[in-house]
C-alpha atoms as a PDB file:
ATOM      1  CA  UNK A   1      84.106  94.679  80.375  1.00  0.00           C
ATOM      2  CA  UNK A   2      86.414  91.863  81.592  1.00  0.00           C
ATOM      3  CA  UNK A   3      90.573  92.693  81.575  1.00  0.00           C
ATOM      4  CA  UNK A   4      91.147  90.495  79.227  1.00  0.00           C
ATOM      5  CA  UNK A   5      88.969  92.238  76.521  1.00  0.00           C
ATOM      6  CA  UNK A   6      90.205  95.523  77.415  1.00  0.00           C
ATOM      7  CA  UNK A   7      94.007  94.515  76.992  1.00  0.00           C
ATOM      8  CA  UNK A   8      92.738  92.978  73.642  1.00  0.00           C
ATOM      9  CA  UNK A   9      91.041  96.249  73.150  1.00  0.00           C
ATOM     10  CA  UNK A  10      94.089  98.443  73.836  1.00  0.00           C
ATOM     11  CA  UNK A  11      96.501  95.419  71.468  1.00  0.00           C
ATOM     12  CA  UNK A  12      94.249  96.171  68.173  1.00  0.00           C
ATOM     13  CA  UNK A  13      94.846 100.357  68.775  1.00  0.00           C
ATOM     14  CA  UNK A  14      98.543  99.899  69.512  1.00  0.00           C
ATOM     15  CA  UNK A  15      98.856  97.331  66.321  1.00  0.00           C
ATOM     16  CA  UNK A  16      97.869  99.570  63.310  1.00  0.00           C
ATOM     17  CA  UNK A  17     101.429 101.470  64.263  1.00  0.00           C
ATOM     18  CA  UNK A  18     102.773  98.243  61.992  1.00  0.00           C
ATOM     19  CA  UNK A  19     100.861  99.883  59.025  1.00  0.00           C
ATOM     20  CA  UNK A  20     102.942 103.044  58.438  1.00  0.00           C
ATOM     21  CA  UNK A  21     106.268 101.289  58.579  1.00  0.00           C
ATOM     22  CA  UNK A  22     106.667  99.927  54.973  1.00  0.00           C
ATOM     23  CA  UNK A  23     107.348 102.883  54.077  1.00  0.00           C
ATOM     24  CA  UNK A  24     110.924 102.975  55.917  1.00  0.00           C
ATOM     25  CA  UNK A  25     111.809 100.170  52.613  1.00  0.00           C
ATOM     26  CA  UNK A  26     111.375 102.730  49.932  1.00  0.00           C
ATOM     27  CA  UNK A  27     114.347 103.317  47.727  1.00  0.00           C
ATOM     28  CA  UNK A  28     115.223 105.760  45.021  1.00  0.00           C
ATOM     29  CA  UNK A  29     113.881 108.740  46.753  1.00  0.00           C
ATOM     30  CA  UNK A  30     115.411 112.420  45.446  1.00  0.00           C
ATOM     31  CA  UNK A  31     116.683 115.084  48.015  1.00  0.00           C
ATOM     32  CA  UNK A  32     113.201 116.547  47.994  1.00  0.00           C
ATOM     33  CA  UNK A  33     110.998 113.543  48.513  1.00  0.00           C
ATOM     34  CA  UNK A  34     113.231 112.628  51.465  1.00  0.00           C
ATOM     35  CA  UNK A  35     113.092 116.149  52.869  1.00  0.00           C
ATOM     36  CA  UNK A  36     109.144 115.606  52.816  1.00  0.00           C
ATOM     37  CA  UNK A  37     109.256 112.985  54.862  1.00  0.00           C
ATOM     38  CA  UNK A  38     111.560 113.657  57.350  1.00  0.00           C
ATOM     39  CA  UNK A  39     108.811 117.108  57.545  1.00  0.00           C
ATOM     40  CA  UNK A  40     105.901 114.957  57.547  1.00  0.00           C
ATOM     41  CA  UNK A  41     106.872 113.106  60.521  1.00  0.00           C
ATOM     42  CA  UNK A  42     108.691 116.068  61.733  1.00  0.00           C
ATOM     43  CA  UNK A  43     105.136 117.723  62.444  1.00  0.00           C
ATOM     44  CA  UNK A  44     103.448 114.445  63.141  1.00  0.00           C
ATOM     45  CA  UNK A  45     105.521 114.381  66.029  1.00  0.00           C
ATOM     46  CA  UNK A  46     105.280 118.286  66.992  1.00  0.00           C
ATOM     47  CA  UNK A  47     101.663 118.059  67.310  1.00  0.00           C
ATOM     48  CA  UNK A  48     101.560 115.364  69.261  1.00  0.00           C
ATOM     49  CA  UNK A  49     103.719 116.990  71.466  1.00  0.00           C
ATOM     50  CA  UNK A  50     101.331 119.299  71.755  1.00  0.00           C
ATOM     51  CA  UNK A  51      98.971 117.236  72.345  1.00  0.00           C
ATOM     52  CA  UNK A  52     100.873 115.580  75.096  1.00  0.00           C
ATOM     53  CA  UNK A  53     101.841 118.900  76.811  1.00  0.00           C
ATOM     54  CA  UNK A  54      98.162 119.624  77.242  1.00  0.00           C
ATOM     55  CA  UNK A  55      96.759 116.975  78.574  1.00  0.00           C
ATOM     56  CA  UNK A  56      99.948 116.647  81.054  1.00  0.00           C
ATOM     57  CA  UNK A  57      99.031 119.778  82.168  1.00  0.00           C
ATOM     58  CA  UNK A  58      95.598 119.972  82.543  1.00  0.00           C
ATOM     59  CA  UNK A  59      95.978 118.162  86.514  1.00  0.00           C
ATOM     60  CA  UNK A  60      98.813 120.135  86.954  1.00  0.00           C
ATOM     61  CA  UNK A  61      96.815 123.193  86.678  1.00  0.00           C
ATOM     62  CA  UNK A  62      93.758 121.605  88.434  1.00  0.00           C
ATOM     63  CA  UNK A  63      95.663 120.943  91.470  1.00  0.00           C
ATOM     64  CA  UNK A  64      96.851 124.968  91.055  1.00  0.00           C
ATOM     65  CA  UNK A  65      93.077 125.478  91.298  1.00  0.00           C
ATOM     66  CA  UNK A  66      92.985 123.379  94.726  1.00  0.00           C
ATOM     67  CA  UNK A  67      95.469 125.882  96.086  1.00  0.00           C
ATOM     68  CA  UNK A  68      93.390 129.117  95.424  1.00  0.00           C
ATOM     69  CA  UNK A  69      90.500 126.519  96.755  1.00  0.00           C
ATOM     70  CA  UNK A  70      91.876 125.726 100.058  1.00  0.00           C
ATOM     71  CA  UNK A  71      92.414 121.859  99.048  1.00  0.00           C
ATOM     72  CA  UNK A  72      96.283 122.084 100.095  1.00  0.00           C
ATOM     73  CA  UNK A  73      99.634 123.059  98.204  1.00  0.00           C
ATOM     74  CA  UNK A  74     100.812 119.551  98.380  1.00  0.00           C
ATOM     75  CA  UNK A  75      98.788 117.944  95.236  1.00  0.00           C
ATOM     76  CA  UNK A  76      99.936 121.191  92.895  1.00  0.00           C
ATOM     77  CA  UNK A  77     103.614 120.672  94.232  1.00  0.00           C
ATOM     78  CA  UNK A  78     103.747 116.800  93.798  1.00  0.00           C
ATOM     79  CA  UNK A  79     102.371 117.342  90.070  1.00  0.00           C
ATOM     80  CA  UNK A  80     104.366 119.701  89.104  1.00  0.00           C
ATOM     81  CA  UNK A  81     107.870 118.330  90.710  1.00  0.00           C
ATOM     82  CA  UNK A  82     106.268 115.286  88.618  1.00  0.00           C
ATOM     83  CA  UNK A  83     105.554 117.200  85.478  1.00  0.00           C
ATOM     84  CA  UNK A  84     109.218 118.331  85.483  1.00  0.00           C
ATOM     85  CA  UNK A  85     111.234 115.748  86.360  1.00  0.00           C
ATOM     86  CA  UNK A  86     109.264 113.900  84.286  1.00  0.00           C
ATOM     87  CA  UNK A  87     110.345 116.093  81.125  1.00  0.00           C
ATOM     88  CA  UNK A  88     114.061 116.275  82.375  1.00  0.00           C
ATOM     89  CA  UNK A  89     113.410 112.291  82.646  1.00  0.00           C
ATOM     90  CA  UNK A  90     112.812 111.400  78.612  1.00  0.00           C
ATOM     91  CA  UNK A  91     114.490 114.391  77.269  1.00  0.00           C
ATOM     92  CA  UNK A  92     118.138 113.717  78.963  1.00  0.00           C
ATOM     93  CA  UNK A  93     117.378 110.014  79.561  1.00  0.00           C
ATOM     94  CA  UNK A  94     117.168 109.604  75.772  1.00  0.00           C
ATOM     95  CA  UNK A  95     120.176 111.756  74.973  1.00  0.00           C
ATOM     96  CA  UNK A  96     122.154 109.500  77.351  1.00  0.00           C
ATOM     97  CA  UNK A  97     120.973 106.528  76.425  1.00  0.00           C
ATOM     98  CA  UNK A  98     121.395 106.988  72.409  1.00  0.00           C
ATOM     99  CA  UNK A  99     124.808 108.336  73.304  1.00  0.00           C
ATOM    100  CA  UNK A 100     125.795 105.208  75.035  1.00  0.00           C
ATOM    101  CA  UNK A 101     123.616 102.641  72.890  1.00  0.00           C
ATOM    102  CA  UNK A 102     123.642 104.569  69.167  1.00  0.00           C
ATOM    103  CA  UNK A 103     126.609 106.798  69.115  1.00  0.00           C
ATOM    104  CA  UNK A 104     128.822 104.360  66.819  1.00  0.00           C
ATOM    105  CA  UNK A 105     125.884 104.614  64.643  1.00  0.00           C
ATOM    106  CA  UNK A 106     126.083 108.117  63.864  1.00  0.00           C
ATOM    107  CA  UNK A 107     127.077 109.483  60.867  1.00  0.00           C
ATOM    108  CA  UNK A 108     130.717 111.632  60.318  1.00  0.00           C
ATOM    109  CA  UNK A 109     128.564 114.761  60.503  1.00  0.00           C
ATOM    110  CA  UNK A 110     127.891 114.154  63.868  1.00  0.00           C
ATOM    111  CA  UNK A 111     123.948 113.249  62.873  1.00  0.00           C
ATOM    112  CA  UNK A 112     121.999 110.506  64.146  1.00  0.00           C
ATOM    113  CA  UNK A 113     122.022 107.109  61.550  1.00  0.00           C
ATOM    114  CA  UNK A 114     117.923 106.694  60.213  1.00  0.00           C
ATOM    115  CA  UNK A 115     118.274 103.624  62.305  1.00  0.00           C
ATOM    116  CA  UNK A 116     118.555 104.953  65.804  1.00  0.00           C
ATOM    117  CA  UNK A 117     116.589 108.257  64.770  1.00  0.00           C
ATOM    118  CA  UNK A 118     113.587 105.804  64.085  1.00  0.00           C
ATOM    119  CA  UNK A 119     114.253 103.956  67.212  1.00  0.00           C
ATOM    120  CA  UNK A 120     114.440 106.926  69.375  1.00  0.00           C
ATOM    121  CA  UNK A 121     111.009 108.098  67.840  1.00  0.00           C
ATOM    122  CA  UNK A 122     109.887 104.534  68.299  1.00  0.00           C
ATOM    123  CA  UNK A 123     110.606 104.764  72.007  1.00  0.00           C
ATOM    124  CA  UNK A 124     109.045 108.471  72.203  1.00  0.00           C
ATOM    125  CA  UNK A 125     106.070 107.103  70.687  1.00  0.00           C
ATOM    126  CA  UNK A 126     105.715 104.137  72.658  1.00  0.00           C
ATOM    127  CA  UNK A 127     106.088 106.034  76.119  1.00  0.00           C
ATOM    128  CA  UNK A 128     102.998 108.464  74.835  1.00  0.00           C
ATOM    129  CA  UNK A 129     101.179 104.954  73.902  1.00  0.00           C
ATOM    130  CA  UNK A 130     101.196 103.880  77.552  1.00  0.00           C
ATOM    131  CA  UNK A 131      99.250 106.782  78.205  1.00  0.00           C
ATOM    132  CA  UNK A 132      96.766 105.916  75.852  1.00  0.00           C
ATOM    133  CA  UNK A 133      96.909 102.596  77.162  1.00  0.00           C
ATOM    134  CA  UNK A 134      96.125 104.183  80.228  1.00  0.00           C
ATOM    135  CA  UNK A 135      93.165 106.005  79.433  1.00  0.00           C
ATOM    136  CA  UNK A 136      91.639 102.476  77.692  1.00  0.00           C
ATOM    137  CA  UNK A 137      92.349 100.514  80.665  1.00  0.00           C
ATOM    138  CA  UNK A 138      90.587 102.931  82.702  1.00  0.00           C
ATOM    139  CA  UNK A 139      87.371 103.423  81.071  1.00  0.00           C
ATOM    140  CA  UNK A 140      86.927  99.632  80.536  1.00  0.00           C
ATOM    141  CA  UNK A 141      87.466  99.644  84.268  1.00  0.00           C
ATOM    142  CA  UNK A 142      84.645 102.388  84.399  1.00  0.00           C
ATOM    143  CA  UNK A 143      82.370  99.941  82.234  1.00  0.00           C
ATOM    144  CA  UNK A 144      82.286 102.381  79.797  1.00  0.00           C
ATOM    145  CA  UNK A 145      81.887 100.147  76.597  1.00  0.00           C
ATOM    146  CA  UNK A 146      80.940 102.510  74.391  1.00  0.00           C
ATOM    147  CA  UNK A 147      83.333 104.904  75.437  1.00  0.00           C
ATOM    148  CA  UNK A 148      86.467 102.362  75.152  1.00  0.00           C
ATOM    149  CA  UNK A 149      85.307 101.783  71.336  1.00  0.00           C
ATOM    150  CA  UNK A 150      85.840 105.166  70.534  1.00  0.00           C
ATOM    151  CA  UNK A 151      89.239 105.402  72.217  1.00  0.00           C
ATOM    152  CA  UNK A 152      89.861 102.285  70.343  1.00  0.00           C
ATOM    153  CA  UNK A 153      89.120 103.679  66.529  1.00  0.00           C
ATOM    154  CA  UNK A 154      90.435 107.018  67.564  1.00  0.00           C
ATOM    155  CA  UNK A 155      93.737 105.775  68.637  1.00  0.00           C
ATOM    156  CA  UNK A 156      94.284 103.340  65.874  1.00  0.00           C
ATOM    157  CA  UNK A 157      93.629 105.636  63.432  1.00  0.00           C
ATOM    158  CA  UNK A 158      96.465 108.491  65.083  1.00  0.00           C
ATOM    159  CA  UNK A 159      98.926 105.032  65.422  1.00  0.00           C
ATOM    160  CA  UNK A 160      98.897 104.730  61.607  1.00  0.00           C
ATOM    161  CA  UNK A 161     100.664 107.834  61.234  1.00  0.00           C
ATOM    162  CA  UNK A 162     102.608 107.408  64.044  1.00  0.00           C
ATOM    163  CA  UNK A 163     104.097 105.004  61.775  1.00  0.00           C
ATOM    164  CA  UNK A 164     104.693 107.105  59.318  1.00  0.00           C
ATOM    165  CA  UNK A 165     107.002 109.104  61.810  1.00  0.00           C
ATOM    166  CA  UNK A 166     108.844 106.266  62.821  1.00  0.00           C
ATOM    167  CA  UNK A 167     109.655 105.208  58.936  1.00  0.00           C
ATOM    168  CA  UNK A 168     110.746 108.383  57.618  1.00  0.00           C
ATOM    169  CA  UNK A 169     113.986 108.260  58.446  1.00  0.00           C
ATOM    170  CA  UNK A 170     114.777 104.939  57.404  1.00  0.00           C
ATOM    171  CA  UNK A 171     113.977 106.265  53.710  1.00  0.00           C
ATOM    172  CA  UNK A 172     117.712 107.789  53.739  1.00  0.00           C
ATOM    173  CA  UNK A 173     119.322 104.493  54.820  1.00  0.00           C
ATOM    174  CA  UNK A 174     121.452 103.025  51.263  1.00  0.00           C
ATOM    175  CA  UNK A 175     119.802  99.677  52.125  1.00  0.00           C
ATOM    176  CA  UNK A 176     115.655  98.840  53.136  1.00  0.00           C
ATOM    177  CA  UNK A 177     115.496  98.030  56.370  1.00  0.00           C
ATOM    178  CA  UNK A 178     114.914  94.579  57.391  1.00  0.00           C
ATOM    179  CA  UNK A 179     111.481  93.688  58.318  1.00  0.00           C
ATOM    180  CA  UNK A 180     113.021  92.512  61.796  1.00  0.00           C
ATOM    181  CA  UNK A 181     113.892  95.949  62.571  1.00  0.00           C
ATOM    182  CA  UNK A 182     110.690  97.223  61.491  1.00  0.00           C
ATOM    183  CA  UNK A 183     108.892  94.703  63.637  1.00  0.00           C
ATOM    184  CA  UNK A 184     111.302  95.530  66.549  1.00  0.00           C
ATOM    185  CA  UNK A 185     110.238  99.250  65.890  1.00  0.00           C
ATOM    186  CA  UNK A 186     106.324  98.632  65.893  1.00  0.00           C
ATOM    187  CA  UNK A 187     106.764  96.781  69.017  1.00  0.00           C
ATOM    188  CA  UNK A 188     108.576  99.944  70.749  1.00  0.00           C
ATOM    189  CA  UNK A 189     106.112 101.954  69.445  1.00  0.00           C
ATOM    190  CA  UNK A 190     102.820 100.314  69.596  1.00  0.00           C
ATOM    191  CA  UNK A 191     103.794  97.454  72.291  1.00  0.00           C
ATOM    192  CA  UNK A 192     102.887  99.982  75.175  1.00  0.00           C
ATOM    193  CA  UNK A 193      99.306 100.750  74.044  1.00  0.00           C
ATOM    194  CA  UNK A 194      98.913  97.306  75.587  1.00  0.00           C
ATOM    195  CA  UNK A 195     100.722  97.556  78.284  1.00  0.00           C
ATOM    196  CA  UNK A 196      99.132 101.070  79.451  1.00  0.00           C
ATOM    197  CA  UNK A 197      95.583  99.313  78.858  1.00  0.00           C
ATOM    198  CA  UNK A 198      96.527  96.202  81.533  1.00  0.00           C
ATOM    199  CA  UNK A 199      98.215  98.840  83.835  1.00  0.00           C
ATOM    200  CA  UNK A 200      94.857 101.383  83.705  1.00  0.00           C
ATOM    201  CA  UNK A 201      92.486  98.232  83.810  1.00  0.00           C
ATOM    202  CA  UNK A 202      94.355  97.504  87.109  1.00  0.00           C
ATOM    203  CA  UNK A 203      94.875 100.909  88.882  1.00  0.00           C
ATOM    204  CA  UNK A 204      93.781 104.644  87.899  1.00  0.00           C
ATOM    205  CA  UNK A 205      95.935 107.616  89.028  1.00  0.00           C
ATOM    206  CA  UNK A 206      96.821 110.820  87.659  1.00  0.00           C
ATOM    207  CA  UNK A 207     100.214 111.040  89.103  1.00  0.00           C
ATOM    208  CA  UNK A 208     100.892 107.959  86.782  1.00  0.00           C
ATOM    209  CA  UNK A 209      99.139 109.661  84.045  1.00  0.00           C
ATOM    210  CA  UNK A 210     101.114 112.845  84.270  1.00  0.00           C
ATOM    211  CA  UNK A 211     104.584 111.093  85.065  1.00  0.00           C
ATOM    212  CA  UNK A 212     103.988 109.061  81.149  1.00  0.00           C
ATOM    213  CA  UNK A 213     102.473 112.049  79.519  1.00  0.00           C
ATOM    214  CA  UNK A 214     105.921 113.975  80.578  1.00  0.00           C
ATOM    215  CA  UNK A 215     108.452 111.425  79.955  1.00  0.00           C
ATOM    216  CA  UNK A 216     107.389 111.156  76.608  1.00  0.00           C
ATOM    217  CA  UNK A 217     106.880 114.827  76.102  1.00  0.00           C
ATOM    218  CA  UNK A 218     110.789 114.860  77.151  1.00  0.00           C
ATOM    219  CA  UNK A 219     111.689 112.131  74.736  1.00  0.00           C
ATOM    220  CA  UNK A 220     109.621 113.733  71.827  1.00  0.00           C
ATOM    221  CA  UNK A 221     111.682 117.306  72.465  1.00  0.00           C
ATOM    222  CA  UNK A 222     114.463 115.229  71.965  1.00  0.00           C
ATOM    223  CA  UNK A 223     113.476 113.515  68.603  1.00  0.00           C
ATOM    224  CA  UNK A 224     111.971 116.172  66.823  1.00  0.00           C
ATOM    225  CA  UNK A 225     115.692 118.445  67.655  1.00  0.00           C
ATOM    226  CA  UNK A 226     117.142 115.734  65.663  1.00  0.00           C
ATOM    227  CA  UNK A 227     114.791 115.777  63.235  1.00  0.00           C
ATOM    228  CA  UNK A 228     115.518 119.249  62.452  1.00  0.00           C
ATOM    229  CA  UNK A 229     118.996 118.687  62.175  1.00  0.00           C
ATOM    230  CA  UNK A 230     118.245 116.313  59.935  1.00  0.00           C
ATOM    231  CA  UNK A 231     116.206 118.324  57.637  1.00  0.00           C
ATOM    232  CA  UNK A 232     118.894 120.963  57.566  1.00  0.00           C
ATOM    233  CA  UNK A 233     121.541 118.730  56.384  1.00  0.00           C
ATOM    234  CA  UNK A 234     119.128 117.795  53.599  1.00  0.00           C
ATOM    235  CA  UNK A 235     118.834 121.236  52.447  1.00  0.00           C
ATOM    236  CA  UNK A 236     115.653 121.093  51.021  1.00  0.00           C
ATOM    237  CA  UNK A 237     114.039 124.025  52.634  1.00  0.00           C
ATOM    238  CA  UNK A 238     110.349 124.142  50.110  1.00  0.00           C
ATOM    239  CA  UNK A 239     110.177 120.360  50.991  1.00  0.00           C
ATOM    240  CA  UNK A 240     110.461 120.339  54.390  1.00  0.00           C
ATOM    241  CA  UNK A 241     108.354 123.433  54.750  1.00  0.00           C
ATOM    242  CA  UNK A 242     105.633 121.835  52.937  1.00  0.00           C
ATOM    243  CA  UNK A 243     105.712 118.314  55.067  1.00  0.00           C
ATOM    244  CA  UNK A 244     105.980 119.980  58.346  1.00  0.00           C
ATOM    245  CA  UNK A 245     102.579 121.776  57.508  1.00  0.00           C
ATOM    246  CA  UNK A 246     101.113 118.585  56.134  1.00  0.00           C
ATOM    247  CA  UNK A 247     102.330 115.926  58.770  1.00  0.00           C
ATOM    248  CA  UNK A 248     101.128 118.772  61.447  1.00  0.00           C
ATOM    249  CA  UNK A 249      97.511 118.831  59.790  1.00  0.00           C
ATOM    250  CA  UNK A 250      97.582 115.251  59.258  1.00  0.00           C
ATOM    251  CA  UNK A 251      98.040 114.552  62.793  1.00  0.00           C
ATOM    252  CA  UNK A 252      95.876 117.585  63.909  1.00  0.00           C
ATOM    253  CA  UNK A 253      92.812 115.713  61.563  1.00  0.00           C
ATOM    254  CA  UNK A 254      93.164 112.466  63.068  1.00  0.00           C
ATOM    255  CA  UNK A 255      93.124 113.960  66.477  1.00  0.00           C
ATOM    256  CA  UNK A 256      89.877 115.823  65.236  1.00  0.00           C
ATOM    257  CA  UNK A 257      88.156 112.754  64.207  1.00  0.00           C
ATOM    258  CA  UNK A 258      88.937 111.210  67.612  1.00  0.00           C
ATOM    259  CA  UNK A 259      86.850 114.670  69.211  1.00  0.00           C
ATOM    260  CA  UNK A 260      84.000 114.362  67.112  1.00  0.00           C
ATOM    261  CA  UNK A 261      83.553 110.650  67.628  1.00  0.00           C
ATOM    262  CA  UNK A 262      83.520 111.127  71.465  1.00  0.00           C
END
């Protein structure tokens, strides 16, 4: 498979991010209703934490196995200094960096606006994308077609309610948001899928791999804290209890379908 159909490739998974976002211009919405969404992309975003966490740490723990195996200490202590610094990188990075950037946007309770909560998930999101990127890039490198297609499906269909996360919070702003912020939000989001796919079609390497997977893992502990805070302010405590377990098995199913396809 040539780069340029690969990076294609990895565009159309990273793309379908754009059809979860209308939601953010929904108006109207009761207490409850909003509570419910801030849940349901409250547990989108705690499973795929999850998720990420996992496969950060699966070479992590194989290079703990080369230790017991006589390969060397020095691949287990290069992950893992990566793995951490990695998660010290996107959590604290992002609380900086929204600090500096958002803080006149926050609200008098001291709460993050919907408009740089979204963003903030946006960038979570997107730094997890690259990794999926990277895994595209790198099987099309492999030549394996079939392989890539099911990445492909697999990953479009877990970006769709990735967008879903991203929108929720915009459902509390008094005005929709423009379509040039949602646009500037897919791009965050879904943008690296591409990126990750040209970087993994170029070079493969798990220190890479692990470095994204745990930047984003920061970031995401970051978001879904705020998230929280969010859904206590709301007070809705049915609600949210109800779209955490939904946006958790909504995530969790898409992630299934992407295991039984490969």
């Amino acid at each position: 498979m040539s780069q340029g159909t690969a990076v294609a490739l990895g565009a159309v998974a990273g793309i379908t991010i754009f059809l979860g976002l209308p939601v953010a211009r929904m108006r109207g919405l009761s207490k409850g209703i909003q509570g419910f969404l801030n849940a349901f992309a409250t547990g989108i975003l705690i499973f795929i934490l999850w998720d990420i966490l996992s496969h950060a740490s699966g070479p992590v723990e194989t290079a703990l196995v080369g230790v017991r195996t006589h390969a060397g200490v020095e691949p287990f202590v290069a992950m893992a200094l990566i793995f951490a610094l990695g998660i010290g990188a996107g959590l604290l990075g992002l609380v900086y960096f929204n600090r500096a950037i958002f803080g006149r946007l926050k609200h008098a309770d001291h709460t993050p606006s919907p408009r740089s909560l979204s963003l903030a998930i946006a960038t979570g999101l997107g730094l997890h994308n690259l990794s999926e990127g990277l895994a595209i890039g790198q099987s099309a490198r492999a030549g394996a077609i079939a392989f890539v297609g099911v990445l492909v499906a697999g990953f479009a269909l877990h970006n769709i309610t990735e967008g879903f996360g991203i929108a929720a919070p915009m459902t509390m702003e008094p005005k929709p948001a423009s379509w040039g912020f949602l646009g500037l939000a897919g791009l965050i989001g879904g943008g690296p899928t591409f990126i990750g796919t040209w970087i993994g079609y170029l070079a493969s390497s798990n220190y890479f791999y692990v470095a994204f997977l745990a930047v984003a893992a920061g970031a995401l502990l970051y978001v879904v804290n705020e998230l929280f805070h969010v859904g206590r302010r709301l007070s809705t405590p049915i609600s949210f209890a109800w779209g955490l377990l939904f946006g958790f098995l909504t995530a969790y199913a898409t992630d299934l379908v992407l295991t039984l396809a490969s």
